[in-house]
N, C-alpha and C. Protein backbone atom coordinates (compact mmCIF):
# COMPACT_ATOMS: atom_id res chain seq x y z
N UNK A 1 75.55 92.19 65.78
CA UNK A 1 74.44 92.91 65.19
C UNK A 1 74.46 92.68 63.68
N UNK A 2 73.14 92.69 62.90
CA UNK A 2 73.15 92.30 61.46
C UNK A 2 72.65 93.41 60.80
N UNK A 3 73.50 94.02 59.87
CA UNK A 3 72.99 94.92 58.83
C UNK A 3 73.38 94.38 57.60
N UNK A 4 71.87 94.85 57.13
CA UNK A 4 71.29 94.02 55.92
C UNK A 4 72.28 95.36 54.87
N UNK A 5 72.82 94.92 54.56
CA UNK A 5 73.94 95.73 53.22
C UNK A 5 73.14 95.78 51.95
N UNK A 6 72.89 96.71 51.11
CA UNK A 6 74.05 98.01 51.29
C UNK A 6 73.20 98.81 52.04
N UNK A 7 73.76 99.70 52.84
CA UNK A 7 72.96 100.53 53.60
C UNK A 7 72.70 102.23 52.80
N UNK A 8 71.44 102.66 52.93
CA UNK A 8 71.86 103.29 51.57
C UNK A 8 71.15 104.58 52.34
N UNK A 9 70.52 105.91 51.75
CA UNK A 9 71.11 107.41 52.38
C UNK A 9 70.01 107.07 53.31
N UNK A 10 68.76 106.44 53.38
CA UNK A 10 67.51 106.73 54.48
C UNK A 10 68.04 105.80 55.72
N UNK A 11 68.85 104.56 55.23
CA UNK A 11 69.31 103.90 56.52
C UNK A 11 70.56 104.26 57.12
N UNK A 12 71.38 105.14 56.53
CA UNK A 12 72.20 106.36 57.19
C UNK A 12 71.68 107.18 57.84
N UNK A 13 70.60 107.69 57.21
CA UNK A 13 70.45 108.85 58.30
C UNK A 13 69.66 108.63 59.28
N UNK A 14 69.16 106.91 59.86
CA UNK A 14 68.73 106.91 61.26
C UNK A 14 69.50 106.51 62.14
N UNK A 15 70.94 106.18 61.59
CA UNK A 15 72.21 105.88 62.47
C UNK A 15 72.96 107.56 62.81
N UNK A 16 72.98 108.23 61.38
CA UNK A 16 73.88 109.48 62.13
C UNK A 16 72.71 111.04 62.10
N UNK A 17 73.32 111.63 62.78
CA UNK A 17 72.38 112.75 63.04
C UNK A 17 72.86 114.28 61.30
N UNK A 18 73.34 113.70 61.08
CA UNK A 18 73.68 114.65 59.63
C UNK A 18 72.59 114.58 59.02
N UNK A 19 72.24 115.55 57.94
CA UNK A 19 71.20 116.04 57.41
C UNK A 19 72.05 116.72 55.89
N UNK A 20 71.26 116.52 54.78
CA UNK A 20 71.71 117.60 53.80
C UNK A 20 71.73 119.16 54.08
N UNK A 21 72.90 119.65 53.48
CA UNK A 21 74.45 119.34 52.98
C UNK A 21 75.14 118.47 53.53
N UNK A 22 74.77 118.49 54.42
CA UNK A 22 76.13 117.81 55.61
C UNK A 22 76.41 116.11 55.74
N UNK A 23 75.28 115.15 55.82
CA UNK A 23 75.32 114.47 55.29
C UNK A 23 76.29 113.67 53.91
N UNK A 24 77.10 113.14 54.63
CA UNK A 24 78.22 113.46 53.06
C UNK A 24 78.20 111.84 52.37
N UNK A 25 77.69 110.71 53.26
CA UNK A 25 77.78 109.50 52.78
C UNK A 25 76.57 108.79 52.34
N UNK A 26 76.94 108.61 51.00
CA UNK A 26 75.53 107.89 50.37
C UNK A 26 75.27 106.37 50.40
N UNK A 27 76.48 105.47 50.59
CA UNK A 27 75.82 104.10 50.83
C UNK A 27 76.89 103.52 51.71
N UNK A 28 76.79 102.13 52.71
CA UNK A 28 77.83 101.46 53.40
C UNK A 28 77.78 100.21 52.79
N UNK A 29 78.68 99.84 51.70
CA UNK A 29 78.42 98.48 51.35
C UNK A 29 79.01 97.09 51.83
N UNK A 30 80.09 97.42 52.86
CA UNK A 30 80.72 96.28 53.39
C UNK A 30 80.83 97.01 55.05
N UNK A 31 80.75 95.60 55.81
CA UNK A 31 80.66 96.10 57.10
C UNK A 31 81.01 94.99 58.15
N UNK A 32 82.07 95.42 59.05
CA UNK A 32 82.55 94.13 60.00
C UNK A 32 82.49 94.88 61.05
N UNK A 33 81.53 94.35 61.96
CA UNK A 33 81.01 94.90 63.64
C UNK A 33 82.95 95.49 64.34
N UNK A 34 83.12 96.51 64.87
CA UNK A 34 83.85 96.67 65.24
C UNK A 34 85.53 96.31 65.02
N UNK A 35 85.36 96.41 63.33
CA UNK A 35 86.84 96.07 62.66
C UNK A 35 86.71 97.20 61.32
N UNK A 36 85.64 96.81 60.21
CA UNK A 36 86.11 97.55 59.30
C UNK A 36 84.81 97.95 58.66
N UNK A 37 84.31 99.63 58.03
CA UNK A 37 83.48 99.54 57.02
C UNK A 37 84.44 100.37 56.10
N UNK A 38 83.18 100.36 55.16
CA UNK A 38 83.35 100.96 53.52
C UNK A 38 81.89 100.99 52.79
N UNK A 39 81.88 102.83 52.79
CA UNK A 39 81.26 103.52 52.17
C UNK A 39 81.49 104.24 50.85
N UNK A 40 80.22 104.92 50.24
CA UNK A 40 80.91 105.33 49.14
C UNK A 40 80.20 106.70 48.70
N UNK A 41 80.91 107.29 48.65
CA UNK A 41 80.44 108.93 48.17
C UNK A 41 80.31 109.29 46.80
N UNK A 42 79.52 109.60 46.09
CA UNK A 42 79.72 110.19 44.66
C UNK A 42 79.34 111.77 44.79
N UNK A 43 80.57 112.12 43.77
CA UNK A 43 80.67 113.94 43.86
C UNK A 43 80.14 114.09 42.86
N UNK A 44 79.06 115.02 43.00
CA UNK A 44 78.49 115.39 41.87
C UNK A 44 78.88 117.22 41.58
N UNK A 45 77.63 117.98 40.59
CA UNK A 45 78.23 119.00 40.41
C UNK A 45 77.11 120.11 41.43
N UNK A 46 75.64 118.90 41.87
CA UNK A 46 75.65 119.96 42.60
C UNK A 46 76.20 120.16 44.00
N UNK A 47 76.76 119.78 44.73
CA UNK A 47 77.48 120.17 45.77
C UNK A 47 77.84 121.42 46.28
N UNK A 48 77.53 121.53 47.43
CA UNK A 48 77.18 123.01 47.76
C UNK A 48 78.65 123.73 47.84
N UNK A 49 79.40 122.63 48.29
CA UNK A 49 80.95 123.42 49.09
C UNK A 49 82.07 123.46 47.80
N UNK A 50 81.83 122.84 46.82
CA UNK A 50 82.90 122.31 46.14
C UNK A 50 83.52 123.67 45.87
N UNK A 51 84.84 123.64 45.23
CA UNK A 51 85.95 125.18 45.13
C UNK A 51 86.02 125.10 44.06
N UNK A 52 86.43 126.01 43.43
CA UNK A 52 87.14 126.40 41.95
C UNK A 52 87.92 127.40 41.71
N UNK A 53 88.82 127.20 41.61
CA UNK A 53 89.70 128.39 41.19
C UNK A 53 89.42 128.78 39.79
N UNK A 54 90.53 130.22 39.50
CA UNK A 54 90.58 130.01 38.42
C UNK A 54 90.56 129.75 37.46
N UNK A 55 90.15 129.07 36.34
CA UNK A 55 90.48 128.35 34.81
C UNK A 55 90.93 126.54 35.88
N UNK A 56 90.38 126.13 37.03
CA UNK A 56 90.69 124.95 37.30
C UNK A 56 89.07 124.17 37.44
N UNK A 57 89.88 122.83 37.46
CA UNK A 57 88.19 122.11 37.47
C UNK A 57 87.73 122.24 38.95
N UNK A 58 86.22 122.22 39.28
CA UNK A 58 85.56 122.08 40.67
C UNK A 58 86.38 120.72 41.38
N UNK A 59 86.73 121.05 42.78
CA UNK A 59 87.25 120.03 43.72
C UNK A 59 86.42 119.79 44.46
N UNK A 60 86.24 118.85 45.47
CA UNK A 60 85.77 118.92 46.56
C UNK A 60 86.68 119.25 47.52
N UNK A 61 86.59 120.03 48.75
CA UNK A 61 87.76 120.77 49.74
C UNK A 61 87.84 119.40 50.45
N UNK A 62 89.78 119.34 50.90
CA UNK A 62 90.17 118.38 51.54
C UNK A 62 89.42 118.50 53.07
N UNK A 63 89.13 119.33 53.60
CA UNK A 63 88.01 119.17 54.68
C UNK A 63 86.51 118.32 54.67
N UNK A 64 86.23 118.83 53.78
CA UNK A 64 85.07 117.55 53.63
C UNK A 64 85.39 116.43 53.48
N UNK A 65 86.05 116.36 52.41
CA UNK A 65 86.43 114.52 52.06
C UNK A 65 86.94 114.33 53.64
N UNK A 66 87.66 114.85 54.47
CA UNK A 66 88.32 114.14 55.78
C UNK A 66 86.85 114.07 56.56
N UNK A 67 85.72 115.05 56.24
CA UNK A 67 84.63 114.64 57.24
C UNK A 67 83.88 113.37 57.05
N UNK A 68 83.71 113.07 55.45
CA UNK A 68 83.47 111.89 54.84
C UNK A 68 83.77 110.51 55.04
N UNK A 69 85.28 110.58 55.54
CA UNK A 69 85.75 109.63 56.28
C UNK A 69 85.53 109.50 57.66
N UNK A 70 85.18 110.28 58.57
CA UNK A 70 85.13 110.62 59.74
C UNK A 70 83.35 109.97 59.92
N UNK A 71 82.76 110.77 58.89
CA UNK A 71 81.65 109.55 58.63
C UNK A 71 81.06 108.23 58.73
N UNK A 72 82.06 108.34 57.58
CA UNK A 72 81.95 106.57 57.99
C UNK A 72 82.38 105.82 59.00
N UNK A 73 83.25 106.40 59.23
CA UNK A 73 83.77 105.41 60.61
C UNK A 73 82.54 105.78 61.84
N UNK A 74 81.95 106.94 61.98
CA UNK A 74 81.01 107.12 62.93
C UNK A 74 79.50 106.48 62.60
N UNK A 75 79.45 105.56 61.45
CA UNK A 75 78.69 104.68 61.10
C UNK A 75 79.16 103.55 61.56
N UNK A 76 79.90 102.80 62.21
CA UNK A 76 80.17 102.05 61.91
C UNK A 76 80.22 101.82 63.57
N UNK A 77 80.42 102.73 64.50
CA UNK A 77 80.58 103.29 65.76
C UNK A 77 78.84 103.17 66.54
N UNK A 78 78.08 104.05 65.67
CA UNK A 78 76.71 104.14 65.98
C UNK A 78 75.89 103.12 65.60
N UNK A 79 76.26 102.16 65.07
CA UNK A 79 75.39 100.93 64.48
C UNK A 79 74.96 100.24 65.08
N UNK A 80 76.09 100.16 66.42
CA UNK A 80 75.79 99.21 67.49
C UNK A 80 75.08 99.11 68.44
N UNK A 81 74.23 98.74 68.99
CA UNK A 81 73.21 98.63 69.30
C UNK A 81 73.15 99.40 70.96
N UNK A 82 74.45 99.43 71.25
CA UNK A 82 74.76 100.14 72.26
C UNK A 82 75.17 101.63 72.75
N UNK A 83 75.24 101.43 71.02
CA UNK A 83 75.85 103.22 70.98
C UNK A 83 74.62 103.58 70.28
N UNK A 84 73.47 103.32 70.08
CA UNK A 84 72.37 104.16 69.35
C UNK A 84 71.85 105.60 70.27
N UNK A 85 71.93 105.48 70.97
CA UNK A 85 71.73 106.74 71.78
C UNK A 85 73.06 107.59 72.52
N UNK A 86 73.93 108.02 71.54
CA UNK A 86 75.01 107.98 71.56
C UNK A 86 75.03 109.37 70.64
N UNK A 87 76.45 110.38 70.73
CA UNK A 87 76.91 110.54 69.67
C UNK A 87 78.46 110.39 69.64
N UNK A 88 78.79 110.55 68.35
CA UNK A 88 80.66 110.80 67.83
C UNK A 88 81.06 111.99 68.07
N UNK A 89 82.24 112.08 68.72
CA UNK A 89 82.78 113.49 68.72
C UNK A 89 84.32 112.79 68.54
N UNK A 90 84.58 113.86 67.26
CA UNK A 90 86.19 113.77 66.86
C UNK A 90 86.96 114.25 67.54
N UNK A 91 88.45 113.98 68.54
CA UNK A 91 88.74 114.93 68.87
C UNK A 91 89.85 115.26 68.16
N UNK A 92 90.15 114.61 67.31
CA UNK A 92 91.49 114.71 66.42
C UNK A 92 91.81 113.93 65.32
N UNK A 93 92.67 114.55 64.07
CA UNK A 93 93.53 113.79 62.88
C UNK A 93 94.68 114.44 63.19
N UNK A 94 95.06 112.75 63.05
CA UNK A 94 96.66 112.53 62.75
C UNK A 94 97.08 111.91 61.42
N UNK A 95 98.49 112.50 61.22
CA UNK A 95 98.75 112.13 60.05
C UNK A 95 97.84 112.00 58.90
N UNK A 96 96.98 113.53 58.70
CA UNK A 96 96.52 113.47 57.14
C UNK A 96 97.18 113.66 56.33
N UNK A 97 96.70 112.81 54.63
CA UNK A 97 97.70 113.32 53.52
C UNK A 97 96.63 113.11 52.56
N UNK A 98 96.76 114.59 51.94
CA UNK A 98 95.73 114.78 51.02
C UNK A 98 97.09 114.59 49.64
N UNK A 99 96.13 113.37 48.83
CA UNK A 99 97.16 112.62 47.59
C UNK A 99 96.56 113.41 46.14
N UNK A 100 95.82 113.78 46.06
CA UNK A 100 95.27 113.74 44.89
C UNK A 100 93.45 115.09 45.10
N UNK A 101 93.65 115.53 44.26
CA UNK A 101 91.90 115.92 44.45
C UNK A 101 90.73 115.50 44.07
N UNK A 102 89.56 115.52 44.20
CA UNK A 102 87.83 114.50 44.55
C UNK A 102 87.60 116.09 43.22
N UNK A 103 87.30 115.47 42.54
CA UNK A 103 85.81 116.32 41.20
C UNK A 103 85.04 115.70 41.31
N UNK A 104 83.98 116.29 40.63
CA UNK A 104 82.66 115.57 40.08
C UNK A 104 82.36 114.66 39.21
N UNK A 105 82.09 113.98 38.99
CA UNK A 105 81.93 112.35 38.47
C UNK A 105 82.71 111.79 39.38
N UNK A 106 83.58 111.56 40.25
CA UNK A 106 84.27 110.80 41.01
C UNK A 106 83.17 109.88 41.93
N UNK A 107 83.46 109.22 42.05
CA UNK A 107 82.91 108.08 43.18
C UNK A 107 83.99 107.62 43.94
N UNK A 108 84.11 107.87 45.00
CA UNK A 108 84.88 107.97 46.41
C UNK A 108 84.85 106.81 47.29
N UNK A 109 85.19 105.90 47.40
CA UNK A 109 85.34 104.77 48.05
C UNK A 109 86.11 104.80 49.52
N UNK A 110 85.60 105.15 50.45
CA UNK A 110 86.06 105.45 51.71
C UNK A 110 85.83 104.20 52.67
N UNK A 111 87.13 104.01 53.80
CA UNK A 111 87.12 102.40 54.09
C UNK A 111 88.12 103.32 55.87
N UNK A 112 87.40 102.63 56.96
CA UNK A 112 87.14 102.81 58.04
C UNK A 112 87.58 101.43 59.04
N UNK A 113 89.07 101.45 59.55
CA UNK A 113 89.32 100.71 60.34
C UNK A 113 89.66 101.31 61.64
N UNK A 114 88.80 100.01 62.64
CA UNK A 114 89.31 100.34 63.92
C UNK A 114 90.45 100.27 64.30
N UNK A 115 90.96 101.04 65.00
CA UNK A 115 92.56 100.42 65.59
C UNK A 115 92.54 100.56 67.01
N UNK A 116 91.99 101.21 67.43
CA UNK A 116 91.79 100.90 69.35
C UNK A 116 90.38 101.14 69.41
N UNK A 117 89.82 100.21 70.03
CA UNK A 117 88.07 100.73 70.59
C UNK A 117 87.96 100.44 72.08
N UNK A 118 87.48 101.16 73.25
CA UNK A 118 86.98 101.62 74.12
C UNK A 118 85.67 101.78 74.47
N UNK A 119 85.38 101.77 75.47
CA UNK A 119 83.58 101.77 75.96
C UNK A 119 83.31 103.52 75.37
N UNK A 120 84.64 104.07 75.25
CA UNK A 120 83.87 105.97 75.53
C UNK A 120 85.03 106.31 74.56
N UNK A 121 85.76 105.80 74.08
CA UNK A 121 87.09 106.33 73.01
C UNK A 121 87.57 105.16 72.22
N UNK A 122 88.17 105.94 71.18
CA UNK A 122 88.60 105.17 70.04
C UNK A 122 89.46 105.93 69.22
N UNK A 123 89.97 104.72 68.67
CA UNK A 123 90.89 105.18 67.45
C UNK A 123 90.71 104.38 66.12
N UNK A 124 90.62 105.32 64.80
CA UNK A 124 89.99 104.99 63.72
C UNK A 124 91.56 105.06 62.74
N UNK A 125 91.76 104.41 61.36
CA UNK A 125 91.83 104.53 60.40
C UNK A 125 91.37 104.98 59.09
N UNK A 126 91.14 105.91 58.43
CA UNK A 126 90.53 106.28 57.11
C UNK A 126 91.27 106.05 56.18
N UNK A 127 90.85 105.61 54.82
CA UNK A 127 91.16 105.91 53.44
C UNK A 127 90.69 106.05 52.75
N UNK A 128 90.69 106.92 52.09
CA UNK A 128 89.65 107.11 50.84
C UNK A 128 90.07 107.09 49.44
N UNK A 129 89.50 106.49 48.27
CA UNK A 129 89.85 106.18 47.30
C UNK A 129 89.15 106.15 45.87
N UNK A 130 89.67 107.26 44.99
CA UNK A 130 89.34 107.40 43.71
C UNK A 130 89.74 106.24 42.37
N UNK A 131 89.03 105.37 42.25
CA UNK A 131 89.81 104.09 41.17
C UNK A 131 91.10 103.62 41.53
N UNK A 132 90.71 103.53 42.61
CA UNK A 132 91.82 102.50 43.30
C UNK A 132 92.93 103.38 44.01
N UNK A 133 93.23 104.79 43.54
CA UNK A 133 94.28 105.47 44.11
C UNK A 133 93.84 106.33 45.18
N UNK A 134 94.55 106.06 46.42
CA UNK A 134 94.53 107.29 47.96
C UNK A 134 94.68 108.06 47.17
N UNK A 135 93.05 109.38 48.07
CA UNK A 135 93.00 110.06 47.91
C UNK A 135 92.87 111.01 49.46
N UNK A 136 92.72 110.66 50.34
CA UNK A 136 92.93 111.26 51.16
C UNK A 136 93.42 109.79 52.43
N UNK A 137 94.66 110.24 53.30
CA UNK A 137 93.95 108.79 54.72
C UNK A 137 94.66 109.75 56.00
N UNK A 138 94.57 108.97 57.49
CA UNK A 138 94.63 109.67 57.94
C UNK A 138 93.90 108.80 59.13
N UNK A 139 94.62 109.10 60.52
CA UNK A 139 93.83 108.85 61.83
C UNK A 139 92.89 109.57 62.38
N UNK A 140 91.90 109.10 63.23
CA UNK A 140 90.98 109.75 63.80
C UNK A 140 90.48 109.44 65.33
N UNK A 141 90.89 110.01 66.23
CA UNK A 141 90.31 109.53 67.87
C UNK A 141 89.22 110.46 67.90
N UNK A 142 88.31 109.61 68.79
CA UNK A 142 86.86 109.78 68.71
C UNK A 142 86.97 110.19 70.54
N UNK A 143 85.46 110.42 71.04
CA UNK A 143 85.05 110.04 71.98
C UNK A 143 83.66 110.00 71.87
N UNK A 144 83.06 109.46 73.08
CA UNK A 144 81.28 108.62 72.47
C UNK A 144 80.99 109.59 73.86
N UNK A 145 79.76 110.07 73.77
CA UNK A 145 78.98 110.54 74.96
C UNK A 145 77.53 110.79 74.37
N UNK A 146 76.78 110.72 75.48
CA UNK A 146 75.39 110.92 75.23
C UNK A 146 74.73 111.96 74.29
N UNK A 147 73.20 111.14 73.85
CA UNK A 147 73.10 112.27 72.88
C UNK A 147 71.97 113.54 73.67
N UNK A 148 71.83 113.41 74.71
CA UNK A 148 71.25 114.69 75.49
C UNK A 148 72.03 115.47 76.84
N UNK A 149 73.43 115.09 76.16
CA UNK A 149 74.86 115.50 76.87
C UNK A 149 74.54 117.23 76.83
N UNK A 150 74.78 118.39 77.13
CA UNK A 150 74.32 119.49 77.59
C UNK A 150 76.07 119.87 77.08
N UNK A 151 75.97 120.74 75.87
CA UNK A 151 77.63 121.44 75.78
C UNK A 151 78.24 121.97 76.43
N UNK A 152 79.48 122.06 77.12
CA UNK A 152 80.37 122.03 77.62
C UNK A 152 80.64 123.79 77.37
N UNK A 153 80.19 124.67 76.55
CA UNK A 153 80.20 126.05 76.22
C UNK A 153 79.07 126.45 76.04
């Protein structure tokens, strides 16, 4: 399948079903069919979730940035021409390690390898990266099921 790069927020959002806020990835600029992408997030200040403590600067919460990654890789999942009527469901991270914290002005460079793929499951790689330094990485198993699948609760 050919995607015309960079893929940017309107051609995201007819691959994933996220919507603002939630929506967390703004462009996919490199992309290998069922091996590797890389997206890129910029934190700004308006952001709805970001934290602040105290006398500290605004972060973005290590939960988002891990959904961010989880993102992208479910871009990269849904692209295919087979999974368009499809959705991602995470069922798990392994081994996260949150290195460092995401502020505003940051631009977030998040990079999405497969490591097992399956007709209905998978297993992902994340990393994400502030000027070159991990900032968050971490595994991710998926499973794929329909998108007029009827919840289970």
């Amino acid at each position: 399948m050919d995607i015309a790069l960079p893929l940017d927020y309107s051609a995201i959002s007819r691959i994933l079903p996220h919507r603002y806020p939630f929506l967390l990835v703004d462009r996919i600029i490199e992309f290998e069919p069922d091996k590797r992408i890389v997206g890129i997030k910029a934190v700004t200040l308006n952001e709805p979730y970001l934290t602040q403590g105290m006398g500290e600067r605004p972060a973005l919460p290590p939960t988002i940035l891990t959904e961010a990654v989880a993102q992208v890789g479910a871009i990269m999942i849904l692209a295919k021409a087979e999974n368009r009527e499809k959705l991602i469901y995470f069922m798990g991270i392994e081994r996260v390690r949150y290195r460092r914290p995401v502020h505003p002005g940051d631009v977030v460079v998040i990079e999405a390898l497969v490591r097992r793929l399956r007709s209905r499951m998978g297993l992902l790689r994340g990393i994400a990266r502030v000027d070159g330094k991990v900032v968050v990485e971490g595994t991710m198993t998926f499973a794929l099921g329909p998108r007029n699948e009827k919840p289970l609760v």
